[in-house]
Every structure is written in C-alpha cells, then in structure tokens.
C-alpha atoms as a PDB file:
ATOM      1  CA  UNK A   1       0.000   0.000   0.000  1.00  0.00           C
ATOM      2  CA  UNK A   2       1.225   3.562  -0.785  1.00  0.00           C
ATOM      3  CA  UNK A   3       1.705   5.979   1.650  1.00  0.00           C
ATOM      4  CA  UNK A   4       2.991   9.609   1.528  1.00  0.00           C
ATOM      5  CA  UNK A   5       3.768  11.065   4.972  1.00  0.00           C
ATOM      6  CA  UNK A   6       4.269  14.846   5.357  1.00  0.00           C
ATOM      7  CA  UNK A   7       5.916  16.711   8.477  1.00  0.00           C
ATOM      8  CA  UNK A   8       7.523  19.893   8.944  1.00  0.00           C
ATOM      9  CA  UNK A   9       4.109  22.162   9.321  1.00  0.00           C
ATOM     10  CA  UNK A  10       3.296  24.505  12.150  1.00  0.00           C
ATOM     11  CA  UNK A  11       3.112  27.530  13.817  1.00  0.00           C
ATOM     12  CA  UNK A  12       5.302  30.482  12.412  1.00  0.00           C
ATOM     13  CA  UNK A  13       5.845  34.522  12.473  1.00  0.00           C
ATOM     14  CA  UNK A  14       4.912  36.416   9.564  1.00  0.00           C
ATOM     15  CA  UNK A  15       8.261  36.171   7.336  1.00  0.00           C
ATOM     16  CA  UNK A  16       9.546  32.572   8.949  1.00  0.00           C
ATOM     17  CA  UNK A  17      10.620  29.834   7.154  1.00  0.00           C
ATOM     18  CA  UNK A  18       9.098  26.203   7.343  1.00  0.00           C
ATOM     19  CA  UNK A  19      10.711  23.032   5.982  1.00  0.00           C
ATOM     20  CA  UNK A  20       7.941  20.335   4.673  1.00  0.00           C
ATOM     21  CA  UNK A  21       8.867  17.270   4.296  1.00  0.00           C
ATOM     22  CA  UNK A  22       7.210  14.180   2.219  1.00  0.00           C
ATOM     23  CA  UNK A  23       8.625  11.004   2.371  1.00  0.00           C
ATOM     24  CA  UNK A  24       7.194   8.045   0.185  1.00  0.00           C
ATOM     25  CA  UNK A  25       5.916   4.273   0.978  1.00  0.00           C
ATOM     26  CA  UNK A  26       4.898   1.129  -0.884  1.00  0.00           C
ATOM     27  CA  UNK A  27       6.437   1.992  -3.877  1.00  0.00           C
ATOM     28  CA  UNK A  28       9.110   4.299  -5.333  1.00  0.00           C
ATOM     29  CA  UNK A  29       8.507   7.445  -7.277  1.00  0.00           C
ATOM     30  CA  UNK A  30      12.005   8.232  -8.336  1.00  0.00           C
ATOM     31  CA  UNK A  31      10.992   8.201 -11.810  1.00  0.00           C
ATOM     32  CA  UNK A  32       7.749  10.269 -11.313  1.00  0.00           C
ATOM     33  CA  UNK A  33       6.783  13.324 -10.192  1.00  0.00           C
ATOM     34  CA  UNK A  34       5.982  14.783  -6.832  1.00  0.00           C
ATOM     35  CA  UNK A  35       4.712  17.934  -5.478  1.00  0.00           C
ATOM     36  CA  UNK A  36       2.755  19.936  -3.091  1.00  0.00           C
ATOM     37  CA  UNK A  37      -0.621  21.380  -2.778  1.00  0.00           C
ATOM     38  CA  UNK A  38      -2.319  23.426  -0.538  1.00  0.00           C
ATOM     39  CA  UNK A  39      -6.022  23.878   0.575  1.00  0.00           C
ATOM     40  CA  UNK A  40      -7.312  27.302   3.269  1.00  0.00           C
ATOM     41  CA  UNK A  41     -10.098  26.879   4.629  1.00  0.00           C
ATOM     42  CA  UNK A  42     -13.419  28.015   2.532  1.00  0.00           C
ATOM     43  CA  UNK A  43     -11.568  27.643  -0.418  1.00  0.00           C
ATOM     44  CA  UNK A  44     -10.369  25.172  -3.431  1.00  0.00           C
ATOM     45  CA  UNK A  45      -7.075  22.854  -2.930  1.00  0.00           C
ATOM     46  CA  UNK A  46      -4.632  24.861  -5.427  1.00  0.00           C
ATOM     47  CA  UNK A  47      -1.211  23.704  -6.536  1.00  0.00           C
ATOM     48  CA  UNK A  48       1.974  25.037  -4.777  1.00  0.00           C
ATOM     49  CA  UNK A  49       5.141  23.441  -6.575  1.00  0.00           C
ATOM     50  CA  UNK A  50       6.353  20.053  -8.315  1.00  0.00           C
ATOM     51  CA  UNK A  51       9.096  18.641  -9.253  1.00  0.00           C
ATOM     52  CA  UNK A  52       9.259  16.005 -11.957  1.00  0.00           C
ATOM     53  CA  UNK A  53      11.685  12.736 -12.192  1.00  0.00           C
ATOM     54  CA  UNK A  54      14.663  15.112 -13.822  1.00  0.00           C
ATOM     55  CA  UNK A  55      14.266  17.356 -11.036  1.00  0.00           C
ATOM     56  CA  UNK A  56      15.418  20.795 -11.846  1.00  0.00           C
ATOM     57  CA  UNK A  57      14.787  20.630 -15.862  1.00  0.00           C
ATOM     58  CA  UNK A  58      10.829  19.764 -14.868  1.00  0.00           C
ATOM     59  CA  UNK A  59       9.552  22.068 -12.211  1.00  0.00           C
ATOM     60  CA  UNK A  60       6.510  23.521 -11.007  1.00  0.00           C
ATOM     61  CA  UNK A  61       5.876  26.580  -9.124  1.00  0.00           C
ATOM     62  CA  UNK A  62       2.475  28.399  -8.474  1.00  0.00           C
ATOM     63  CA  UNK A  63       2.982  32.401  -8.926  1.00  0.00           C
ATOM     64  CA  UNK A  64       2.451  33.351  -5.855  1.00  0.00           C
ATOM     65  CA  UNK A  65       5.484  31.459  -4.322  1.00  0.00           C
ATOM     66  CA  UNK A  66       7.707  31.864  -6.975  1.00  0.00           C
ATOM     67  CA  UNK A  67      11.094  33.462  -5.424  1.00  0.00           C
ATOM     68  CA  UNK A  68      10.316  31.817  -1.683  1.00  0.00           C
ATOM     69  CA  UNK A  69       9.604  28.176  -1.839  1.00  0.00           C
ATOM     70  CA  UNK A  70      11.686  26.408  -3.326  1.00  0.00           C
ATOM     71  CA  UNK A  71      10.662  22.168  -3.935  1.00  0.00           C
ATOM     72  CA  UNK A  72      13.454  19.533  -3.863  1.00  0.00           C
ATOM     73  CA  UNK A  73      14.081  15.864  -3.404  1.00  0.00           C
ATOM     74  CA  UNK A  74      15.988  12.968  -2.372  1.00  0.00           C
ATOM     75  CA  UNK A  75      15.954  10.019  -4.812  1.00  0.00           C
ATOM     76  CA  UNK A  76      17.521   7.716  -2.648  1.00  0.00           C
ATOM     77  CA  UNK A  77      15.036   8.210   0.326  1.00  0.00           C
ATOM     78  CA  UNK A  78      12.204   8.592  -1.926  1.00  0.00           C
ATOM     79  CA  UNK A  79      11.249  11.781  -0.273  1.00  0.00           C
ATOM     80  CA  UNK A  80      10.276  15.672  -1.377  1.00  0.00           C
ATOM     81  CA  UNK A  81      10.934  18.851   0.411  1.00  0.00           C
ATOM     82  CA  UNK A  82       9.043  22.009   0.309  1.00  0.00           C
ATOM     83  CA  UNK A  83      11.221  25.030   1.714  1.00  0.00           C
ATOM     84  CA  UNK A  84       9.167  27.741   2.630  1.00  0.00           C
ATOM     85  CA  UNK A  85      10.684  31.168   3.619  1.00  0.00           C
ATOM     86  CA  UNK A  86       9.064  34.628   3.629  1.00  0.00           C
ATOM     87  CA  UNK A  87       6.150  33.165   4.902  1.00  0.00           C
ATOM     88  CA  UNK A  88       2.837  35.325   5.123  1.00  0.00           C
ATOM     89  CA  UNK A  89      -0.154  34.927   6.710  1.00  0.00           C
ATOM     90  CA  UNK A  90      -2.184  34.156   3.503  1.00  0.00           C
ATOM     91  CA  UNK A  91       0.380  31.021   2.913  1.00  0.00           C
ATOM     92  CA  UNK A  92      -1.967  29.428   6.147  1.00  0.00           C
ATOM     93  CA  UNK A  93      -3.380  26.045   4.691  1.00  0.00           C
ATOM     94  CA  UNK A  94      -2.955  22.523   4.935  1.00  0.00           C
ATOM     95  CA  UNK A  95      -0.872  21.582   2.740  1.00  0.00           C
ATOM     96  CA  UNK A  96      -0.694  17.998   0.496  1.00  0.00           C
ATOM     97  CA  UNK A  97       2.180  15.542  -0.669  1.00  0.00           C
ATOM     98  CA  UNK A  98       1.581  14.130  -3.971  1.00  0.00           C
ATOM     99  CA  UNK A  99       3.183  12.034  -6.407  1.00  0.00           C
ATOM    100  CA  UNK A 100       1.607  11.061 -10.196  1.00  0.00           C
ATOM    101  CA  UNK A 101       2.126   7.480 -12.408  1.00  0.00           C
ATOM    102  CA  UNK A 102       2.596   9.655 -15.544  1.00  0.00           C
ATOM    103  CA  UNK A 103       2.139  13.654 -15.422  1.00  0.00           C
ATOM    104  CA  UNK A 104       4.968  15.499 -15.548  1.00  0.00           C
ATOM    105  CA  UNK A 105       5.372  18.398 -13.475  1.00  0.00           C
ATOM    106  CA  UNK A 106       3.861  21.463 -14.918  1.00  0.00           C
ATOM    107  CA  UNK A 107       1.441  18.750 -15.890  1.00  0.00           C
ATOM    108  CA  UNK A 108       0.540  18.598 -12.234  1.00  0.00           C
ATOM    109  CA  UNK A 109       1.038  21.774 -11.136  1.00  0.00           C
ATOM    110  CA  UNK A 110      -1.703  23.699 -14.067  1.00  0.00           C
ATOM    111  CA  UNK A 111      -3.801  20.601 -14.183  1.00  0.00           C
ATOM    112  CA  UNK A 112      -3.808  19.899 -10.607  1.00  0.00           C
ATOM    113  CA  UNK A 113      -4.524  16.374 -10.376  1.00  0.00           C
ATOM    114  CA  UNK A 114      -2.364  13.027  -8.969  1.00  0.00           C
ATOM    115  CA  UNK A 115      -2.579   9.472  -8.189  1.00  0.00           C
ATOM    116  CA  UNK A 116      -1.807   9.802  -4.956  1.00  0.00           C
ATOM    117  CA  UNK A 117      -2.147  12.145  -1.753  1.00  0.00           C
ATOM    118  CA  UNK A 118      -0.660  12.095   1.531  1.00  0.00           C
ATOM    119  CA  UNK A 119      -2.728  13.422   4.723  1.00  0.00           C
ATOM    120  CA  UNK A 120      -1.850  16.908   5.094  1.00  0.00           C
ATOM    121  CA  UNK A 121       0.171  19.013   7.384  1.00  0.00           C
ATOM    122  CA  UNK A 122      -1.163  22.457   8.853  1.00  0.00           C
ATOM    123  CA  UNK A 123       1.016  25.591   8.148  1.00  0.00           C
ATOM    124  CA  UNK A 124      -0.363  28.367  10.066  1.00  0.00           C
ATOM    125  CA  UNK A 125       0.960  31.819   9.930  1.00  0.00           C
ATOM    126  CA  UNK A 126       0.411  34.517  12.172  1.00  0.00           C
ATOM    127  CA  UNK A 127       0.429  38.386  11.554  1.00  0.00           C
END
C-alpha cells in the first residue's frame, strides 16, 4: 500500500521559514513526479510546486510562491521537500504531498490532479 507522509508544518511569524517534508511508501517514485498542494479553509485545494523525475529541468511553481519556496528531493530516500521562507499569513493552509504514475510536473502543477495524496500538514501563519 502507498503511503505519503508529510511533516515539517506549524506555527510560524509572519516572514519565517518552514521546511515540509514528504517522504514516500509502498512503492518508489524516483521516476515520477511529486509535489505539493495546498487547501485554506473556505476555499479550493490549489497547486503550490512540483518537481518532476529530472528534477530541476521539470519544475513547477504556483505564482504566488515563486522566489520563496523552493521544492526539492531525495531520490535515494524517496522523499520531497518544500522550503518555505518569507512566509505570510495568507500562505496558512494545509498543505498535500503528492506524487503522479505519468504527469509530468507542470502537468501537475496547471492541471492539478495526482494518483496519490498524503494526509496533510497544517502551516499556520500569524500576523
């Protein structure tokens, strides 16, 4: 059975950093692509950033965090990071680990779909 796991989320000051961290279960996804998502509350899940199986010749990043989140990953421990600095109050969500069979990652980040989601972490950040 799959699982992605996320950690890293929490509590932070208005222009903090956060470090998210997804790692991967039940299969590998070294040769697919992962990213991150995020949902506030009252409104639709949007995509964040994505990286595909090349990793820095296929990536992802929503307009909004261009320039302070930056996505990376670890092929040997099957896992994605989401490094989040300059945080502001309107980055507050819950935000998603997933990882797609076949889109690449623009694919997932403008489409918005994958196979497979993890469980969520809470960001929260405070004014």
């Amino acid at each position: 059975q799959v699982h992605l796991v996320e950690s890293g989320g929490g509590l932070v000051q208005a222009g903090g950093s956060l470090r998210l961290s997804c790692a991967a279960s039940g299969r590998t996804f070294s040769r697919n692509a992962m990213g991150w998502f995020r949902q506030a509350p009252g409104k639709e899940r949007e995509s964040v950033a994505a990286i595909g199986w090349s990793g820095s010749r296929d990536l992802y990043y929503a307009d909004d965090v261009k320039g302070r989140f930056t996505i990376s990953r670890d092929y040997a421990k099957d896992t994605v990071y989401l490094q989040m600095n300059s945080l502001k109050p309107e980055d507050t969500a819950v935000y998603y680990c997933a990882a797609d069979s076949i889109r690449s990652a623009e694919a997932m980040g403008v489409i918005g779909g994958a196979d497979y989601w993890g469980q969520g972490t809470q960001v929260t950040v405070s004014s």
